[in-house]
C-alpha atoms as a PDB file:
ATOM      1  CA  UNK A   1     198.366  72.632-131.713  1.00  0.00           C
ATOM      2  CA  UNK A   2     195.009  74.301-130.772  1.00  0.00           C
ATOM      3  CA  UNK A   3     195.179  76.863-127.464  1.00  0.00           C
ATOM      4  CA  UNK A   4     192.489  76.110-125.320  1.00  0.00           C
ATOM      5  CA  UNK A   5     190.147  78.814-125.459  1.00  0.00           C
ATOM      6  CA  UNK A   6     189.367  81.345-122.067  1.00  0.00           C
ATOM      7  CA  UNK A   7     186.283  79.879-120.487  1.00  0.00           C
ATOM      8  CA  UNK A   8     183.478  82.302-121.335  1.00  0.00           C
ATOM      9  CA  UNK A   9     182.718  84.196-117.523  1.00  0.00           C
ATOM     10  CA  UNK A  10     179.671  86.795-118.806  1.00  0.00           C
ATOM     11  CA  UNK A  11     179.542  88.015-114.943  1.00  0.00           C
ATOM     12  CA  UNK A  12     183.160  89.103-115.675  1.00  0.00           C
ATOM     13  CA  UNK A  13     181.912  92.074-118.305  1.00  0.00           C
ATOM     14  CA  UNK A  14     178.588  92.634-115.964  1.00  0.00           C
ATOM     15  CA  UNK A  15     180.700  93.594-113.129  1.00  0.00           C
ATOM     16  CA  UNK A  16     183.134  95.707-116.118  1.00  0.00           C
ATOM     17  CA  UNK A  17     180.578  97.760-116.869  1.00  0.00           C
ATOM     18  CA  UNK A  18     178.394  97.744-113.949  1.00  0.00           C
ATOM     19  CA  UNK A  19     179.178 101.293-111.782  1.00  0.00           C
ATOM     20  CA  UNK A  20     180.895 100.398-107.934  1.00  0.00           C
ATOM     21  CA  UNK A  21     178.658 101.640-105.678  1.00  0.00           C
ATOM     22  CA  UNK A  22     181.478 104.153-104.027  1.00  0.00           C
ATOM     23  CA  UNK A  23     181.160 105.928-107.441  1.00  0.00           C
ATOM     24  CA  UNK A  24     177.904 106.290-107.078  1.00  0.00           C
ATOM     25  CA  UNK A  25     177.954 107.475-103.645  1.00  0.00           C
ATOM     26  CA  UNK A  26     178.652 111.450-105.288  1.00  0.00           C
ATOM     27  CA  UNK A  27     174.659 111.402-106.327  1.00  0.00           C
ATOM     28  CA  UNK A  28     173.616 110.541-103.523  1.00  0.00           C
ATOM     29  CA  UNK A  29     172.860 113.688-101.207  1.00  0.00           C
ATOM     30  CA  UNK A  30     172.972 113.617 -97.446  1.00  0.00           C
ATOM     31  CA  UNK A  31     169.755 115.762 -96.668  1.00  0.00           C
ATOM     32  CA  UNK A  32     167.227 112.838 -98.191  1.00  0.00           C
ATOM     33  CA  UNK A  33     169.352 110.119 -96.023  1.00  0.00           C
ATOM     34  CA  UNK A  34     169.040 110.876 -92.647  1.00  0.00           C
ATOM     35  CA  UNK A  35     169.707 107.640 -91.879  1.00  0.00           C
ATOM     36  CA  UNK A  36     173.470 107.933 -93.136  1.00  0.00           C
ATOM     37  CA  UNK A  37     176.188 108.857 -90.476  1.00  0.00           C
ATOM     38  CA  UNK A  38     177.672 112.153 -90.933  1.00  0.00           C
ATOM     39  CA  UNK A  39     181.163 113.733 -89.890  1.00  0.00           C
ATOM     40  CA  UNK A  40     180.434 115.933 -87.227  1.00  0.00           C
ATOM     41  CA  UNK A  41     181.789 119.835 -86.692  1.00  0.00           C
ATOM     42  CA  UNK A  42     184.150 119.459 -83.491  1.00  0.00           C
ATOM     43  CA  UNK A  43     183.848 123.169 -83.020  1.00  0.00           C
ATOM     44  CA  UNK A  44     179.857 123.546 -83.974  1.00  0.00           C
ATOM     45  CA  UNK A  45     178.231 121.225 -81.217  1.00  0.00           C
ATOM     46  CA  UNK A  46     181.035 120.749 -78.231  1.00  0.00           C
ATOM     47  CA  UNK A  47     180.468 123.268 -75.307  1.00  0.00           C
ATOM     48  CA  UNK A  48     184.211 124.171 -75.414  1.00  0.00           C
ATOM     49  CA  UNK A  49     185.227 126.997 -76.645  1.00  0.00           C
ATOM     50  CA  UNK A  50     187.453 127.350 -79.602  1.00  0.00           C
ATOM     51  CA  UNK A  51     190.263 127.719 -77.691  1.00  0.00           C
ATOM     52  CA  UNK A  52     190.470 124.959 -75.693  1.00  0.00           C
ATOM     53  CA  UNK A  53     189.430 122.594 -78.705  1.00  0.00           C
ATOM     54  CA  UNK A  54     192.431 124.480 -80.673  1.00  0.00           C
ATOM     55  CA  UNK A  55     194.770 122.899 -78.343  1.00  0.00           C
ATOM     56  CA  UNK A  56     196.234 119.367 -78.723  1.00  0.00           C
ATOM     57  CA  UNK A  57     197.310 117.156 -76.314  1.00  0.00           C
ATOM     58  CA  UNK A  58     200.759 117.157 -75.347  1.00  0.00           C
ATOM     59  CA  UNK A  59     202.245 114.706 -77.665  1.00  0.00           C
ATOM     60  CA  UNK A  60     202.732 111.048 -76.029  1.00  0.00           C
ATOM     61  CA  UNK A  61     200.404 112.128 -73.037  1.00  0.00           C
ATOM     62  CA  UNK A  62     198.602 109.102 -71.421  1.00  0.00           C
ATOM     63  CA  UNK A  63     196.565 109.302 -68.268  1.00  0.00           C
ATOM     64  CA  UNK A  64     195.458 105.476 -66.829  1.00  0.00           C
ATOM     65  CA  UNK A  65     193.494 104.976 -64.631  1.00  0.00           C
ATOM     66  CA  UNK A  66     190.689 107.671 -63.898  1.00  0.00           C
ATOM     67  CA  UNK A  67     187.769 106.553 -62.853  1.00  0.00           C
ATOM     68  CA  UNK A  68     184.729 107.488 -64.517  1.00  0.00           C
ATOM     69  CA  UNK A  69     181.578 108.900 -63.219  1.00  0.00           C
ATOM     70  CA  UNK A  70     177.895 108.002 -64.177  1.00  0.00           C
ATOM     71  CA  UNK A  71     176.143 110.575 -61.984  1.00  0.00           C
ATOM     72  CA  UNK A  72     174.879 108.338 -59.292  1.00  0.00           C
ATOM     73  CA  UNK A  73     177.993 108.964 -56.496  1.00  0.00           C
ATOM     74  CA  UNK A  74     179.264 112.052 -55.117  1.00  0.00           C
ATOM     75  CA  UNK A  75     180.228 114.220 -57.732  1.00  0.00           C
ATOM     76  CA  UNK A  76     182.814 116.389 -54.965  1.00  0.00           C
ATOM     77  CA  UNK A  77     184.652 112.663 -54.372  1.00  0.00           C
ATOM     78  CA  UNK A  78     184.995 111.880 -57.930  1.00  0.00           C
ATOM     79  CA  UNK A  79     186.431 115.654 -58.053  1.00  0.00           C
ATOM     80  CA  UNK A  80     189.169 115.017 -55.718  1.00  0.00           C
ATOM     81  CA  UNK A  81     190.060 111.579 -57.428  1.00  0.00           C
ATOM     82  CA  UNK A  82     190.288 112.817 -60.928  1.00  0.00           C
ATOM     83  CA  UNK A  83     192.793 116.189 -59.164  1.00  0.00           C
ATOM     84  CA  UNK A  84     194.805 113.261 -57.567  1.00  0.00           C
ATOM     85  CA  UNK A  85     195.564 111.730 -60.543  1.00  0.00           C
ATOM     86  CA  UNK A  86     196.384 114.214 -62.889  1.00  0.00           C
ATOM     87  CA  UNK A  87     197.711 116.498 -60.648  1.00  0.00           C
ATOM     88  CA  UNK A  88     201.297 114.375 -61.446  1.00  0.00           C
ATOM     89  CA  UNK A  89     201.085 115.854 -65.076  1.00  0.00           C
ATOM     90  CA  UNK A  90     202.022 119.351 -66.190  1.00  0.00           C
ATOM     91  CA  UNK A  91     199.347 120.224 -68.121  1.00  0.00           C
ATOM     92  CA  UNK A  92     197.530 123.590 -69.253  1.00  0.00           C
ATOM     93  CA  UNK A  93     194.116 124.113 -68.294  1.00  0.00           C
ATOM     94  CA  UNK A  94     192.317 123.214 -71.677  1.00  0.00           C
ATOM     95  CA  UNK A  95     194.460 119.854 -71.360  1.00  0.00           C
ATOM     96  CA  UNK A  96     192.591 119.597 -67.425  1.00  0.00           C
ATOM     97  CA  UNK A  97     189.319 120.012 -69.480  1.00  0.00           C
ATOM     98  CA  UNK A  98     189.621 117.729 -72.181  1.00  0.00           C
ATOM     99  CA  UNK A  99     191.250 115.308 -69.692  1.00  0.00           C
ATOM    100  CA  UNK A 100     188.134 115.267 -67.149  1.00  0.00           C
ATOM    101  CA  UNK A 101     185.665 115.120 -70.322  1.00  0.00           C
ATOM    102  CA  UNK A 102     187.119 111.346 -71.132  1.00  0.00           C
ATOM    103  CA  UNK A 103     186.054 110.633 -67.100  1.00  0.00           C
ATOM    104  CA  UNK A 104     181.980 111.771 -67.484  1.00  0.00           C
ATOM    105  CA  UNK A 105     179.960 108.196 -69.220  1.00  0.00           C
ATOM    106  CA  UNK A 106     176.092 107.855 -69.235  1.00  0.00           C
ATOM    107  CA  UNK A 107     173.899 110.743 -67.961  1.00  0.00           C
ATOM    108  CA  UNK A 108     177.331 112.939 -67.000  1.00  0.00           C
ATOM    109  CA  UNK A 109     178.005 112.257 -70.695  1.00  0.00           C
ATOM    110  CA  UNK A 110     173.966 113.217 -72.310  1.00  0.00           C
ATOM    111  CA  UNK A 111     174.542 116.202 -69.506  1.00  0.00           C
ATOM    112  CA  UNK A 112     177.947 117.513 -70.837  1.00  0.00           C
ATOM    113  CA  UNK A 113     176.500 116.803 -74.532  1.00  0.00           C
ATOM    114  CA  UNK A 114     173.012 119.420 -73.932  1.00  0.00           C
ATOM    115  CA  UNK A 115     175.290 122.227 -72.609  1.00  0.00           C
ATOM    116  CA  UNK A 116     175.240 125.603 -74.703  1.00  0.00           C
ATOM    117  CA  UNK A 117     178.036 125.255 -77.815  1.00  0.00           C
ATOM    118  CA  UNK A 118     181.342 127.170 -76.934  1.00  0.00           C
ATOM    119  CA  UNK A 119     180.317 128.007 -73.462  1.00  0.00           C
ATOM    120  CA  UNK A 120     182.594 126.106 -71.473  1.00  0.00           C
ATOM    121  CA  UNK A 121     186.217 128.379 -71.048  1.00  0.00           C
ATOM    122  CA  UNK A 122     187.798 127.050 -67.945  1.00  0.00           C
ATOM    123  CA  UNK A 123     188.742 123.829 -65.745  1.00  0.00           C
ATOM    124  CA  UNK A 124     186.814 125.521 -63.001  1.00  0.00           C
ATOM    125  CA  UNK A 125     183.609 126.893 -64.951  1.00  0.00           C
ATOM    126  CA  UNK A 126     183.374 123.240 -66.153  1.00  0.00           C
ATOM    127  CA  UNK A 127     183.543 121.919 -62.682  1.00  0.00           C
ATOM    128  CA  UNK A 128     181.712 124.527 -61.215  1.00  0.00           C
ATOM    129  CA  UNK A 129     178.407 123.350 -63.986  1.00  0.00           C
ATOM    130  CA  UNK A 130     179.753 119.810 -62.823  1.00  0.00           C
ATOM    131  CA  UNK A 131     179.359 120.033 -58.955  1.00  0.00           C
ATOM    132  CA  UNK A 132     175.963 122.381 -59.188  1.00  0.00           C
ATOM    133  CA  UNK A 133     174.319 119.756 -61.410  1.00  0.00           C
ATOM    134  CA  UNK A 134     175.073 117.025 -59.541  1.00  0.00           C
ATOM    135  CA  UNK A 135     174.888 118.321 -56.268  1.00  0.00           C
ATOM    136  CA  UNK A 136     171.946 115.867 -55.352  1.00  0.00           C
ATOM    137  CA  UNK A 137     174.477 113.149 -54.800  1.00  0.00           C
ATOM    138  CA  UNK A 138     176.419 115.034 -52.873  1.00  0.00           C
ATOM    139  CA  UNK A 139     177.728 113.257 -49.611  1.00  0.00           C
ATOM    140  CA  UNK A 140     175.862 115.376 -46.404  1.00  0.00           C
ATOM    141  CA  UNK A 141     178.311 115.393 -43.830  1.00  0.00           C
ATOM    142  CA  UNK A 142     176.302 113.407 -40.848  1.00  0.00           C
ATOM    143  CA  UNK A 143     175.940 115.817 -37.519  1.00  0.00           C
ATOM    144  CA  UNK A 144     176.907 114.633 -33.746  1.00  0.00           C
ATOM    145  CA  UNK A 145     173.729 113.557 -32.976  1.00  0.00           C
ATOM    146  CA  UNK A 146     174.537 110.215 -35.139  1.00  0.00           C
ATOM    147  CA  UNK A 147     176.862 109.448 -32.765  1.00  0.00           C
ATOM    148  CA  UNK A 148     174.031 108.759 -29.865  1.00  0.00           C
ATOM    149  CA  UNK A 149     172.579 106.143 -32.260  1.00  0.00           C
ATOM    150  CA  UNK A 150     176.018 104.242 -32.346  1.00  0.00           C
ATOM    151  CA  UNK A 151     175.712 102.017 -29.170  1.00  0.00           C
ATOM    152  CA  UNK A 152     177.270  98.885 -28.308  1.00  0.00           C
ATOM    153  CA  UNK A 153     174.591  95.874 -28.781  1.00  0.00           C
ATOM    154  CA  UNK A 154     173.839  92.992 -26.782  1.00  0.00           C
ATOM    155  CA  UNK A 155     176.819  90.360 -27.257  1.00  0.00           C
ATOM    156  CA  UNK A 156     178.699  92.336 -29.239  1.00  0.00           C
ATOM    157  CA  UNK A 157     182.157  92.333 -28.326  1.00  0.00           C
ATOM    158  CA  UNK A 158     183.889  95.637 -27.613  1.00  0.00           C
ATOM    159  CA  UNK A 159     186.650  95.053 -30.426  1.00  0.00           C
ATOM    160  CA  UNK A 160     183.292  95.522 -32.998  1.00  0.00           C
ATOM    161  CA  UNK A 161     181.645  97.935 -31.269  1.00  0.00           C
ATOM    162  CA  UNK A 162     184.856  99.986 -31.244  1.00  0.00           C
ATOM    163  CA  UNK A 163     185.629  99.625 -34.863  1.00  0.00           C
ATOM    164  CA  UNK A 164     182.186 100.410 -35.630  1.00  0.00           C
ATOM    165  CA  UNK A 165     182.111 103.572 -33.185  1.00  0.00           C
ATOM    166  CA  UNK A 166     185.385 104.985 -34.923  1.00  0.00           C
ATOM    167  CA  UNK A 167     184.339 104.471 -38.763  1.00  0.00           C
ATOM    168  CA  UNK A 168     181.201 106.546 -37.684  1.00  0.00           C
ATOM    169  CA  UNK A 169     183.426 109.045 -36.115  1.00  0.00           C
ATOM    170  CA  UNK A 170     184.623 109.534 -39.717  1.00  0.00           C
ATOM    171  CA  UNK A 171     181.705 110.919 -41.168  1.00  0.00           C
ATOM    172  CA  UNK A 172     181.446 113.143 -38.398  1.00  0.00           C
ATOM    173  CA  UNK A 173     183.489 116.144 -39.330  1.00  0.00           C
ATOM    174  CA  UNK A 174     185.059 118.725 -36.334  1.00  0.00           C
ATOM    175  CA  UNK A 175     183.916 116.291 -33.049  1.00  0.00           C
ATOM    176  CA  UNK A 176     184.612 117.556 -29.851  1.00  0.00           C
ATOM    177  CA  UNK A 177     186.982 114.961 -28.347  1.00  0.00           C
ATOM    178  CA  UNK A 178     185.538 115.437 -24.664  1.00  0.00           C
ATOM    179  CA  UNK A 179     181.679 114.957 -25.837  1.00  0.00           C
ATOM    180  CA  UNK A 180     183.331 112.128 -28.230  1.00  0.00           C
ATOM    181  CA  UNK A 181     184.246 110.320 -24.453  1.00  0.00           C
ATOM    182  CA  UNK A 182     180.459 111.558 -23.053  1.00  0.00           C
ATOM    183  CA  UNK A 183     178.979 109.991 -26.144  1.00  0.00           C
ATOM    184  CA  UNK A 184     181.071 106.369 -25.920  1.00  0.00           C
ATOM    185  CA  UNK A 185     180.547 106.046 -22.447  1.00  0.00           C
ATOM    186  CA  UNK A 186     176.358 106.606 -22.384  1.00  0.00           C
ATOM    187  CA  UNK A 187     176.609 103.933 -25.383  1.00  0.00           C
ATOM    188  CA  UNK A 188     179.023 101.435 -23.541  1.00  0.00           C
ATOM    189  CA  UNK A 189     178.032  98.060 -22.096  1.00  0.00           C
ATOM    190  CA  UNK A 190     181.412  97.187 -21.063  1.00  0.00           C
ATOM    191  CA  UNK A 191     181.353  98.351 -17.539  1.00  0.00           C
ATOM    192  CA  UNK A 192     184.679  98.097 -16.266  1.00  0.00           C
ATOM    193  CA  UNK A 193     185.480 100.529 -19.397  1.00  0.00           C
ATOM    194  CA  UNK A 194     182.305 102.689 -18.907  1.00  0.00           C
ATOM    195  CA  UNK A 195     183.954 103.262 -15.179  1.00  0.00           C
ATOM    196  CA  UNK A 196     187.164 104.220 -16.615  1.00  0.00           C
ATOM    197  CA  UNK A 197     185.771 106.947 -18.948  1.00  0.00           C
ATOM    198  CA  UNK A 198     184.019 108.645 -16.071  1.00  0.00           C
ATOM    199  CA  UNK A 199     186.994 108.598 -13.753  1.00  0.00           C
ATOM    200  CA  UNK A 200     189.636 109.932 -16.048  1.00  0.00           C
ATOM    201  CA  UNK A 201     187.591 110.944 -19.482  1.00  0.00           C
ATOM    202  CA  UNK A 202     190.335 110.878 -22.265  1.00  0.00           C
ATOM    203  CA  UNK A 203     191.523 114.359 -23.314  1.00  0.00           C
ATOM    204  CA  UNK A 204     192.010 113.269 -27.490  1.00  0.00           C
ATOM    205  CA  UNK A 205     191.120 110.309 -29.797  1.00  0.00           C
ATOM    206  CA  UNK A 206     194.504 108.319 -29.641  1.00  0.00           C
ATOM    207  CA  UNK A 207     193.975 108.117 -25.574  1.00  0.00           C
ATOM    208  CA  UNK A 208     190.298 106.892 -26.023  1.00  0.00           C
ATOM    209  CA  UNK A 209     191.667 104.091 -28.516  1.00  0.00           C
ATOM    210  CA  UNK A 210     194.460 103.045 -26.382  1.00  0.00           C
ATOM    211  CA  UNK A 211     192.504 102.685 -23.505  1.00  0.00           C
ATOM    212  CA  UNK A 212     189.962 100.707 -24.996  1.00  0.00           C
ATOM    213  CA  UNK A 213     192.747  98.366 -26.671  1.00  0.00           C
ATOM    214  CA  UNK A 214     193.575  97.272 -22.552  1.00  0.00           C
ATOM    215  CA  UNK A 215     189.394  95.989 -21.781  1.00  0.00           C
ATOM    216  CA  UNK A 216     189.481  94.468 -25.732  1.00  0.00           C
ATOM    217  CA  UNK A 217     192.437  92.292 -24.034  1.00  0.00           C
ATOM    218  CA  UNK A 218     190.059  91.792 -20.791  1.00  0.00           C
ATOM    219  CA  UNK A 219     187.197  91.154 -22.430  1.00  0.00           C
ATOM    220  CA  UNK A 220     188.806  88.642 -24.797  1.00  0.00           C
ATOM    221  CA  UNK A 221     190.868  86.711 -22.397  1.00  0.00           C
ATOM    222  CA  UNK A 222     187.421  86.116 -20.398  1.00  0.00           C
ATOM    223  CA  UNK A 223     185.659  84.725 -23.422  1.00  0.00           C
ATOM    224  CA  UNK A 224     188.028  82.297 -23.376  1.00  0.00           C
ATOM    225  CA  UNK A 225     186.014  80.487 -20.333  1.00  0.00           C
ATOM    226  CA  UNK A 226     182.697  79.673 -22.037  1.00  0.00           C
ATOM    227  CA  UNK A 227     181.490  79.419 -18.535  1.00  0.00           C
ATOM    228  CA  UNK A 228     182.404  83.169 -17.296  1.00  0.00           C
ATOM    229  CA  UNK A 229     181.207  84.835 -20.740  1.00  0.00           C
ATOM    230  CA  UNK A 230     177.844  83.627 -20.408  1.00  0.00           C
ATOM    231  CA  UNK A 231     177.597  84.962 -16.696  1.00  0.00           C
ATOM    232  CA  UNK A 232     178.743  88.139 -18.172  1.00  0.00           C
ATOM    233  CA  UNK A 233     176.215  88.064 -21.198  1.00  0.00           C
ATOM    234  CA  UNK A 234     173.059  87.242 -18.066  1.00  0.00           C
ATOM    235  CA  UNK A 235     174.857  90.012 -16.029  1.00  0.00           C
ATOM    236  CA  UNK A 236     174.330  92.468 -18.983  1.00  0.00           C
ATOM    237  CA  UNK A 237     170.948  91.515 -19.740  1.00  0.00           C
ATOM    238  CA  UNK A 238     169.740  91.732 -16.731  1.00  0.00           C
ATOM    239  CA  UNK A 239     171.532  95.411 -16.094  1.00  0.00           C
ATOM    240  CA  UNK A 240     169.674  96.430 -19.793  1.00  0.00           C
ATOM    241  CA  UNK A 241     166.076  95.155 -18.093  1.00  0.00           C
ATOM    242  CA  UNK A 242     166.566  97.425 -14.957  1.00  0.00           C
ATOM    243  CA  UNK A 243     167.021 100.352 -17.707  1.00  0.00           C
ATOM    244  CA  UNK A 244     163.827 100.077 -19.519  1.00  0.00           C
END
């Protein structure tokens, strides 16, 4: 009984004697391939000093949900986001820095990346480069003047003009409340509420809103008669004519 003979396979004893490239990979030396990726120095290049890039973590340590910033929004409000969040964890100081690094993406990023090597010591000397760097985006608080720009427009009903006054309040920080009541009634069409103001101007903001919540009522139970709302909307036109 003849054994049937191995099939001759001459790529088998090419590939036996042919060197794997990972054992060539020794000869091969890094300076004439600057094309091949190399394993970078975490304490050489980062701008945090050794000490903060000496400390770890806490182990198990996850913080979701911080949003990131790309350097085109207001670097202060991204400031107080990223302090809300992790303000719930106990953390040192080079755990606040390495923390807020994972929030910077795109220019913040290429920004954080140019800074001097080992230069950055602190949660607040990091923030402190942050804010100044940024501080083109920064949100400039809007003055009372604004406020004389805000007027009620023709057909607009006083429920939107109110809701539109207030979220312009807002950006108006430390607003007198009695030239708040000057301001709303110069810009008021409603009449009935204009008269109001004048004869008992409210003393805070809460007054001002409740009071306008009774003419919303008014004015919206009179739109209910198509016939009565346009009177009123001739009636106001005719009053804004006299004006000019």
């Amino acid at each position: 009984m003849h054994l049937l003979e191995r099939p001759h396979k001459p790529w088998l004893s090419l590939r036996r004697n042919t060197p794997s490239i990972r054992s060539l990979l020794h000869l091969i030396k890094v300076e004439n391939c600057p094309w091949l990726p190399r394993r970078r120095n975490k304490g050489r290049r980062s701008p945090f000093s050794a000490a903060i890039l000496a400390e770890a973590l806490p182990a198990g340590i996850k913080v979701s949900n911080l949003s990131e910033y790309d350097g085109t929004g207001d670097p202060q409000e991204h400031l107080y986001k990223f302090y809300d969040k992790i303000d719930w964890y106990d953390l040192s100081d080079a755990a606040y820095c390495k923390v807020f690094h994972t929030t910077l993406s795109k220019r913040t990023l290429e920004w954080f990346n140019q800074l001097p090597a080992g230069t950055i010591s602190s949660l607040e000397q990091l923030t402190q480069h942050f804010l100044h760097h940024f501080s083109i985006n920064k949100r400039v608080p809007k003055s009372v003047a604004f406020l004389f720009t805000i007027c009620q427009r023709e057909n607009e009903s006083l429920r939107d003009y109110m809701q539109r006054f207030i979220e312009a309040v807002h950006e108006v920080p430390h607003v007198n409340h009695e030239l708040l009541a000057s301001i709303i009634q110069q810009n008021l069409l409603f009449e009935r509420f204009k008269e109001s103001i004048a004869g008992k101007p409210p003393s805070i903001m809460e007054d001002l809103l409740m009071r306008s919540q009774k003419y919303i009522r008014i004015e919206e139970s009179n739109v209910s008669d198509p016939s009565l709302a346009l009177k009123k909307w001739a009636e106001r036109k005719r009053k804004n004519q006299k004006r000019k």
